[in-house]
Protein backbone atom coordinates (compact mmCIF):
# COMPACT_ATOMS: atom_id res chain seq x y z
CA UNK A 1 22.26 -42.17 -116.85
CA UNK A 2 21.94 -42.36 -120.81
CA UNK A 3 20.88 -39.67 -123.11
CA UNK A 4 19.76 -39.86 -126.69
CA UNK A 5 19.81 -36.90 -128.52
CA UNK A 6 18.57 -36.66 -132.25
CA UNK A 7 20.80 -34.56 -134.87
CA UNK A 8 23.74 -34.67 -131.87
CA UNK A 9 26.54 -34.68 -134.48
CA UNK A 10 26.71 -31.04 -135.10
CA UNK A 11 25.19 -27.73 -133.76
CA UNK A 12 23.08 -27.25 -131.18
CA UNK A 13 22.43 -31.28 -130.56
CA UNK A 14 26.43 -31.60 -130.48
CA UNK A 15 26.55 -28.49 -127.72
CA UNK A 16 23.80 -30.42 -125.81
CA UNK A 17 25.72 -33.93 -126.09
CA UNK A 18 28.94 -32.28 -124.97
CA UNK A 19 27.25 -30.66 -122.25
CA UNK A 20 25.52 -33.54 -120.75
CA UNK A 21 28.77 -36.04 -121.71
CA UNK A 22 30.89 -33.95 -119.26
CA UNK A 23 28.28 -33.73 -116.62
CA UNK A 24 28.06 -37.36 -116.55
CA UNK A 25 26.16 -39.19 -118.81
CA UNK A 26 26.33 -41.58 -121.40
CA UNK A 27 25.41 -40.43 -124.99
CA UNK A 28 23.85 -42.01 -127.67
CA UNK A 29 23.77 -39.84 -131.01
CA UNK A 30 20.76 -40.64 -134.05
CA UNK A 31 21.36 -38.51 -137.49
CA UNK A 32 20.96 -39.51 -141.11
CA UNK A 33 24.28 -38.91 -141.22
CA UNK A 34 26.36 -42.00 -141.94
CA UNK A 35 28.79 -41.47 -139.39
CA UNK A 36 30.04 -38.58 -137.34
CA UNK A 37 33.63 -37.62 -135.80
CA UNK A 38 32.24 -36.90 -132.16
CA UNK A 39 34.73 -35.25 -129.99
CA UNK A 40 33.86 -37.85 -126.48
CA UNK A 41 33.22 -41.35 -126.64
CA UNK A 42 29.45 -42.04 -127.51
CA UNK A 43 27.11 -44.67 -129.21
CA UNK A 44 26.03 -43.58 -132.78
CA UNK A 45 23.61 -44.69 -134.73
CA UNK A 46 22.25 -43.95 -138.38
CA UNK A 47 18.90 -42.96 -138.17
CA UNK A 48 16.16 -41.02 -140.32
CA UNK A 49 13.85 -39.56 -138.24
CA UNK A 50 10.69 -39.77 -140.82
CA UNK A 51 11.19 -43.74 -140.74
CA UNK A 52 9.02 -44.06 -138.05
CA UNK A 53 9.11 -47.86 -138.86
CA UNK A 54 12.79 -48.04 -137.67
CA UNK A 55 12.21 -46.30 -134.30
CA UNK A 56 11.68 -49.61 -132.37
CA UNK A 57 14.99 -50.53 -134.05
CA UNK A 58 17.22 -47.55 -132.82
CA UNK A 59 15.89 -47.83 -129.40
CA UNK A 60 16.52 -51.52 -128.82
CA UNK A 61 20.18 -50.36 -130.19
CA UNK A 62 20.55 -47.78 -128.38
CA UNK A 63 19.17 -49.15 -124.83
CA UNK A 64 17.05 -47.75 -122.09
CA UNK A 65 17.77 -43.54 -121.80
CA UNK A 66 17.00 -41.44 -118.97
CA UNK A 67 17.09 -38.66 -120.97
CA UNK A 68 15.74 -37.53 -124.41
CA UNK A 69 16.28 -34.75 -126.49
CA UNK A 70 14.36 -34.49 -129.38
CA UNK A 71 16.97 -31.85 -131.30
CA UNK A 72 16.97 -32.79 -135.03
CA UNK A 73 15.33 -30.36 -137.62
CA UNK A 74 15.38 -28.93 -140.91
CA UNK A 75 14.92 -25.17 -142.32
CA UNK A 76 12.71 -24.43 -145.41
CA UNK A 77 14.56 -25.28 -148.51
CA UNK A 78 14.36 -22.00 -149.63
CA UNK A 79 13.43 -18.86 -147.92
CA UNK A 80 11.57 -16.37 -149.87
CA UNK A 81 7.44 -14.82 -149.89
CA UNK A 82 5.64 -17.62 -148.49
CA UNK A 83 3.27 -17.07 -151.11
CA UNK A 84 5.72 -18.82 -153.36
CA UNK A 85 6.35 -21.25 -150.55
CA UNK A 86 6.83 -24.96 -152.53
CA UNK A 87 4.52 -27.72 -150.74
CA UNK A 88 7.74 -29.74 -150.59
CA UNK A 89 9.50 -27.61 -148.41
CA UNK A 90 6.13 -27.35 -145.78
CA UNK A 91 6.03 -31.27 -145.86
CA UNK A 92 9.39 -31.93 -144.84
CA UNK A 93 9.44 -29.25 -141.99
CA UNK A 94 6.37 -31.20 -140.73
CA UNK A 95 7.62 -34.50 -141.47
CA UNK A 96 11.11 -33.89 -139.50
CA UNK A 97 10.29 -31.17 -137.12
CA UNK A 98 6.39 -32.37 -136.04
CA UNK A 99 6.02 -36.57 -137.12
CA UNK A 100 9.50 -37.74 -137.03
CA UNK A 101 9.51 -35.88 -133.31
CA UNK A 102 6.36 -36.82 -132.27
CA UNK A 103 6.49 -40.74 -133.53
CA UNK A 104 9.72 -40.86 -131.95
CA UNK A 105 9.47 -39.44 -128.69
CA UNK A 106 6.17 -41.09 -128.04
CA UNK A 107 7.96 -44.74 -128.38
CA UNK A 108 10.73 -43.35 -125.78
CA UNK A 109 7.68 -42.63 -123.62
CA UNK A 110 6.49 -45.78 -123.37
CA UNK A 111 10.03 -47.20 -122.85
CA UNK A 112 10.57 -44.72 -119.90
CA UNK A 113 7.28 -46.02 -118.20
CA UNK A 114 8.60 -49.48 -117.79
CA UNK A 115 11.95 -48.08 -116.25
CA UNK A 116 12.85 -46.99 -112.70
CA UNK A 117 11.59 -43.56 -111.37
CA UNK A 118 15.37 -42.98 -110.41
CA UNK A 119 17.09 -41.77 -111.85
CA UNK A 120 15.17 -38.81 -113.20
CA UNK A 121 13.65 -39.57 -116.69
CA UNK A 122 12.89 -36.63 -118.82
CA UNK A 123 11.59 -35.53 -122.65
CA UNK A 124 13.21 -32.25 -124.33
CA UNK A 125 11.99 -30.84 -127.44
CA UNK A 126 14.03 -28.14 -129.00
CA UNK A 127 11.61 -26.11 -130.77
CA UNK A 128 12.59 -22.39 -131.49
CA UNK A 129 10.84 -18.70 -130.38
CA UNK A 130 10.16 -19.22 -134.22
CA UNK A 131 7.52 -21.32 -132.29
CA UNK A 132 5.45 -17.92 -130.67
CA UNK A 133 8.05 -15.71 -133.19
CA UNK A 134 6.56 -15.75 -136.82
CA UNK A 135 8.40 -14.96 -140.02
CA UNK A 136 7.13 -14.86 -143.62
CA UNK A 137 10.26 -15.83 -145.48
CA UNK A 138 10.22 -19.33 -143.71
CA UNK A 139 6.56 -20.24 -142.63
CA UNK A 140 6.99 -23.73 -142.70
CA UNK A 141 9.65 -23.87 -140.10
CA UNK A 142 7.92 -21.55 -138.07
CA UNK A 143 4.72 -23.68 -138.68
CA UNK A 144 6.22 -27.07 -138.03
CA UNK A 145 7.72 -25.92 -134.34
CA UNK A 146 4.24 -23.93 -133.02
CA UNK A 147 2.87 -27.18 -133.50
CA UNK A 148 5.81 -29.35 -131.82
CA UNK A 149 5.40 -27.26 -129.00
CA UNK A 150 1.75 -27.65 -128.47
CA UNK A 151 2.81 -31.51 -128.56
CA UNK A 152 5.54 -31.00 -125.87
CA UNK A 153 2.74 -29.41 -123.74
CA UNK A 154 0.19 -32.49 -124.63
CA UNK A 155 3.13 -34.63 -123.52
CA UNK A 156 3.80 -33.11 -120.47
CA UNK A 157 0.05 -33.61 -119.47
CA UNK A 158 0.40 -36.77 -120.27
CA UNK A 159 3.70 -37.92 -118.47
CA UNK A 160 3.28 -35.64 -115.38
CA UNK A 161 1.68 -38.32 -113.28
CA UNK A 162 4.33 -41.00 -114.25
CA UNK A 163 7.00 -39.10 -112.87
CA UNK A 164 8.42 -37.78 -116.59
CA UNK A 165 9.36 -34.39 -117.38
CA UNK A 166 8.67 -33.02 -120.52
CA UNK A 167 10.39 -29.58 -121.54
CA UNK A 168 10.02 -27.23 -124.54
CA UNK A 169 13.72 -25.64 -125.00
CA UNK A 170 13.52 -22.64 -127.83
CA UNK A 171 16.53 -21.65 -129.02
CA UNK A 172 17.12 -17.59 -130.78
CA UNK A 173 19.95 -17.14 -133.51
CA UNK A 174 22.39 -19.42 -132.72
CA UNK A 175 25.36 -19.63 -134.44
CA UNK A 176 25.29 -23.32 -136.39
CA UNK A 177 25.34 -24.89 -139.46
CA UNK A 178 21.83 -24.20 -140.11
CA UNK A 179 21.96 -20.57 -139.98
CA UNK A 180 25.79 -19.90 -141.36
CA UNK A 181 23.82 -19.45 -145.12
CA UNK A 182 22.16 -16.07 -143.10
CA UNK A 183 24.83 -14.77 -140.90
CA UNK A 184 25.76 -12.57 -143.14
CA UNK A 185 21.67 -11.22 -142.91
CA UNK A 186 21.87 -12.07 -139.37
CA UNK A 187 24.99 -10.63 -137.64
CA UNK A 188 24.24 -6.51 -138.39
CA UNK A 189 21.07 -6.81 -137.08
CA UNK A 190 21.82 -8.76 -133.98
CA UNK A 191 22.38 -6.00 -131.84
CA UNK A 192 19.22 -4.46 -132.55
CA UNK A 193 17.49 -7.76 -131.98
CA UNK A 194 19.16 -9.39 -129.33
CA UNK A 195 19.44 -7.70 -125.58
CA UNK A 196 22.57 -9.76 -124.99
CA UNK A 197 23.90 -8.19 -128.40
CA UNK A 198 25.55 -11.57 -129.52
CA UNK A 199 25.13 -14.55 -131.55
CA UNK A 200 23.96 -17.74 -129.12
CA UNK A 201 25.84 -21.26 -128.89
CA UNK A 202 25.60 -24.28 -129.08
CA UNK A 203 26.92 -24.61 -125.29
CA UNK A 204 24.59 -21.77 -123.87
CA UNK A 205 21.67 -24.42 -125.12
CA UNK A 206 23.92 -27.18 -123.06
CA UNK A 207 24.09 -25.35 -120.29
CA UNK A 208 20.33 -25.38 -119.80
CA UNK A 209 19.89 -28.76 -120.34
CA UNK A 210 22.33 -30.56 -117.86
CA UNK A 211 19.74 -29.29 -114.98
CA UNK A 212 16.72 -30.05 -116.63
CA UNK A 213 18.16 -33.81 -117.42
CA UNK A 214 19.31 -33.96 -113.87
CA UNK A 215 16.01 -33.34 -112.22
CA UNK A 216 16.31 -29.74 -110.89
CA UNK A 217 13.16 -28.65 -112.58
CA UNK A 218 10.94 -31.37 -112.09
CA UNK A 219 7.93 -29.59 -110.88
CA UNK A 220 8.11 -27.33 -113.65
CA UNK A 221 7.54 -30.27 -115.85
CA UNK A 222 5.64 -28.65 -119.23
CA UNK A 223 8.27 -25.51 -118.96
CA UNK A 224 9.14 -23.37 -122.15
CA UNK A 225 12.09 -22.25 -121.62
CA UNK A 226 13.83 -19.30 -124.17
CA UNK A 227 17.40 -19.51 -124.49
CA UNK A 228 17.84 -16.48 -126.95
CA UNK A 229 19.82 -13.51 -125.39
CA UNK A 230 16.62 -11.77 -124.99
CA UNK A 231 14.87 -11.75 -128.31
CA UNK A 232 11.92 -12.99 -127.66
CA UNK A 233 11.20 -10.18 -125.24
CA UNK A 234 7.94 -8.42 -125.87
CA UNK A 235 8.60 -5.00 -126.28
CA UNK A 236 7.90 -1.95 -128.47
């Protein structure tokens, strides 16, 4: 069993790697990042996911997975009134978050079609409740993974015959790199916002994914799956 996950170096990709590394599998790690001190042996590879001309290249690097986790995103470059929102900052939420998942996951499909149904082959995207959870001050992320998600469900229509599950992981406020410039905003209000009253990590993410990857929830192929201490709760 091989899994590649996308932005595994750090955050919630790393908790994921870690996760499925001591659970078994082989890892395989794609950032932009030039190189990354990974705490477990793993295959790492430099790789920008809004080349979509070098996909072919990373996966004939990499080798045939049996999992992958589509994990690498970005943030608006600046949060503020979205009426001031710069058209730079929407196009590269879409062009990480939606293409550069999309292109790539779509070439991984077509890999796992020509490989064994054993053992189980599976497509995560990790999206966010930003995804169903709007916020003005950073549109274009919240923009960028409503529409991954519809394309986790299209791929899950798709792949459901073949024997591929696709899931739709969405992470609350976890603590990471990516939100450390707003825990200071974050960490007062997390007990009014989150039911578990505490900040998420990286591993509670992992700890999801090791039965998804390993076939438990095969019939719920298409599943969105919250992993957010409660916050995306409707309630009043």
């Amino acid at each position: 069993m091989k899994a590649l996950i996308t932005g595994g170096q750090q955050g919630i990709g790393l908790g994921i790697a870690q996760a499925l590394h001591a659970a078994g599998w082989e890892i395989a790690v794609a950032s932009e990042q030039p190189e990354a001190d990974l705490p477990f042996p793993a295959t790492y590879r430099q790789h920008d996911v809004t080349n979509i001309d070098a996909i072919p290249a990373l996966l004939d690097a990499v080798g045939p997975v049996t999992t992958f986790v589509s994990n690498a995103g970005v943030s608006a470059m600046q949060r503020g009134d979205l009426l001031d929102m710069n058209p730079d900052s929407f196009d590269r939420c879409m062009a990480v978050n939606t293409r550069g998942a999309f292109f790539l996951a779509q070439e991984v499909a077509r890999r796992m079609l020509n490989q064994p149904a054993e053992p189980f082959r599976s497509i995560t995207f990790i999206t966010s409740v930003s995804a169903s959870m709007t916020n003005q001050d950073r549109a274009e992320y919240c923009a960028s993974k409503a529409a991954t998600a519809s394309l986790a469900q299209a791929f899950a229509m798709r792949l459901a015959p073949e024997g591929i599950g696709v899931y739709d992981i969405r992470p609350g406020i976890i603590e990471t790199p990516m939100t450390a410039p707003v825990a200071d905003r974050y960490t007062p209000r997390i007990p009014e916002l989150i039911p578990q009253a505490r900040w998420g990590q990286p591993k509670d993410i992992g700890t999801v994914m090791v039965p998804i990857a390993r076939g438990d929830f095969a019939y719920s192929t298409g599943a969105v799956i919250p992993v957010d201490g409660g916050l995306s709760i409707h309630r009043f």
